[in-house]
Protein backbone atom coordinates (compact mmCIF):
# COMPACT_ATOMS: atom_id res chain seq x y z
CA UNK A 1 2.94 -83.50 102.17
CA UNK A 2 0.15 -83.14 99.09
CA UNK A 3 -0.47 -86.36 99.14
CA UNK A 4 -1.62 -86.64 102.48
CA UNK A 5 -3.89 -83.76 102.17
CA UNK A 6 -6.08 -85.98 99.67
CA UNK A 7 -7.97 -87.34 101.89
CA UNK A 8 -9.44 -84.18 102.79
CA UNK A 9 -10.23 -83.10 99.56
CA UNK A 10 -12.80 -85.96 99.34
CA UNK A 11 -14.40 -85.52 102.62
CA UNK A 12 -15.04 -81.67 101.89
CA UNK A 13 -16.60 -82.38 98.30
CA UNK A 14 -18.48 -85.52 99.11
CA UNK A 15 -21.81 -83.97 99.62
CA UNK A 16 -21.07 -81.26 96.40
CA UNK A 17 -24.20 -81.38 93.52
CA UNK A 18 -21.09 -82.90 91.52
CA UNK A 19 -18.27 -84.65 93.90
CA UNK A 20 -16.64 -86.04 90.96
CA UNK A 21 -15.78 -82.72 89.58
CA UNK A 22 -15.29 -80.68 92.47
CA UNK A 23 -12.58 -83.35 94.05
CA UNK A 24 -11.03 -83.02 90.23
CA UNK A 25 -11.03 -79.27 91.04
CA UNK A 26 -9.90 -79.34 93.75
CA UNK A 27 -7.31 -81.69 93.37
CA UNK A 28 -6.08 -79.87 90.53
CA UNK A 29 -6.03 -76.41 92.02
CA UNK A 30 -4.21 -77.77 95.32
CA UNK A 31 -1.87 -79.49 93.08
CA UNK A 32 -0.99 -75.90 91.45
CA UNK A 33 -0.95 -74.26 94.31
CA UNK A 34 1.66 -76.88 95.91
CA UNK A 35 4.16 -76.56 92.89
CA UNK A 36 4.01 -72.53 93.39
CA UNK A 37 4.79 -73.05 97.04
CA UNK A 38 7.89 -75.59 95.57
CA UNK A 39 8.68 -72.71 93.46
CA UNK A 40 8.45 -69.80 95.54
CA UNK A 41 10.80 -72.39 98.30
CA UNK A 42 13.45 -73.16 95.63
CA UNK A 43 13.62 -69.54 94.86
CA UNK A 44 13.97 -68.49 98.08
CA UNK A 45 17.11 -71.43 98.59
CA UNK A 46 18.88 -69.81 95.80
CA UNK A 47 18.61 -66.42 96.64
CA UNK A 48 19.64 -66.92 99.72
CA UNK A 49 22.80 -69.44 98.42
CA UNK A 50 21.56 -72.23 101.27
CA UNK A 51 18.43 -74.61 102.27
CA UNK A 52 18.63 -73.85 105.99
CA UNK A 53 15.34 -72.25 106.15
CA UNK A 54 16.52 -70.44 109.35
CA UNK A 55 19.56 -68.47 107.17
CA UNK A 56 16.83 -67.96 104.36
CA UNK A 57 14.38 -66.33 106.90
CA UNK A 58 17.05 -64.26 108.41
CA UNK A 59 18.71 -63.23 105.02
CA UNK A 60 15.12 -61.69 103.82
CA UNK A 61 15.46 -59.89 106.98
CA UNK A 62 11.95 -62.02 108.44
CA UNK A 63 13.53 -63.36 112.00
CA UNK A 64 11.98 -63.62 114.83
CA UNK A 65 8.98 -61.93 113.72
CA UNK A 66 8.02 -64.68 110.74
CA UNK A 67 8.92 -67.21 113.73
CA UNK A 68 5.92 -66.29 115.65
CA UNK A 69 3.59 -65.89 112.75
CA UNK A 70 4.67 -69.17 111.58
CA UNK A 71 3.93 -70.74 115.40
CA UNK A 72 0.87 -68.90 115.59
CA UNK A 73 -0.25 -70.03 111.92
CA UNK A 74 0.24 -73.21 112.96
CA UNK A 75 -1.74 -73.51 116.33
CA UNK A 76 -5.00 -71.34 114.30
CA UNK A 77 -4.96 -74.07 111.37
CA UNK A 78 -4.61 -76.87 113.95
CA UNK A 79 -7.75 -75.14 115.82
CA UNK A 80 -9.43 -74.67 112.85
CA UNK A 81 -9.25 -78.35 111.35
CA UNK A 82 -10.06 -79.54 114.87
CA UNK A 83 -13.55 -77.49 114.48
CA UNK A 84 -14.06 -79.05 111.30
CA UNK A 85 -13.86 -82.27 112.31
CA UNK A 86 -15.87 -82.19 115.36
CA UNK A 87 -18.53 -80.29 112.87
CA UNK A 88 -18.43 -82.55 110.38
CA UNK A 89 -18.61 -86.07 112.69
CA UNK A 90 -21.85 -84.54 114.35
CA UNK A 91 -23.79 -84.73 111.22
């Protein structure tokens, strides 16, 4: 999944003072970012004793509750990349 987010990183900083830097930033950063979301997942796996992410969110006591913030998470970043792209093609 990092990977693919790449892309992005170089269409946001192409028009920085110094796009060489800030897509090394930013690479970096989302790089560090992604391995503390690996972490913070593994952690969670053990704690719990499984990998089914539904028995992990139900063991921390999250159900149905982190279900819909998850869904609705996902439809507001779908929205908001749409935006960004419609923005960003008009120029």
């Amino acid at each position: 999944m990092p990977l693919s987010w790449l892309p992005l990183i170089s269409d946001y900083t192409r028009e920085a003072e110094k796009p060489l830097a800030a897509s090394a930033w930013s690479a970096v950063i989302y790089g560090i970012v992604s391995c503390w979301m690996y972490v913070i997942g593994m952690g969670s796996a053990i704690f719990a004793g499984t990998s089914d992410i539904a028995q992990i969110m139900l063991s921390a006591g999250l159900g149905i509750g982190s279900t819909l913030v998850d869904i609705l998470a996902t439809i507001v970043i779908c929205v908001i990349v749409g935006t960004v792209k419609k923005s960003v093609s008009r120029k």
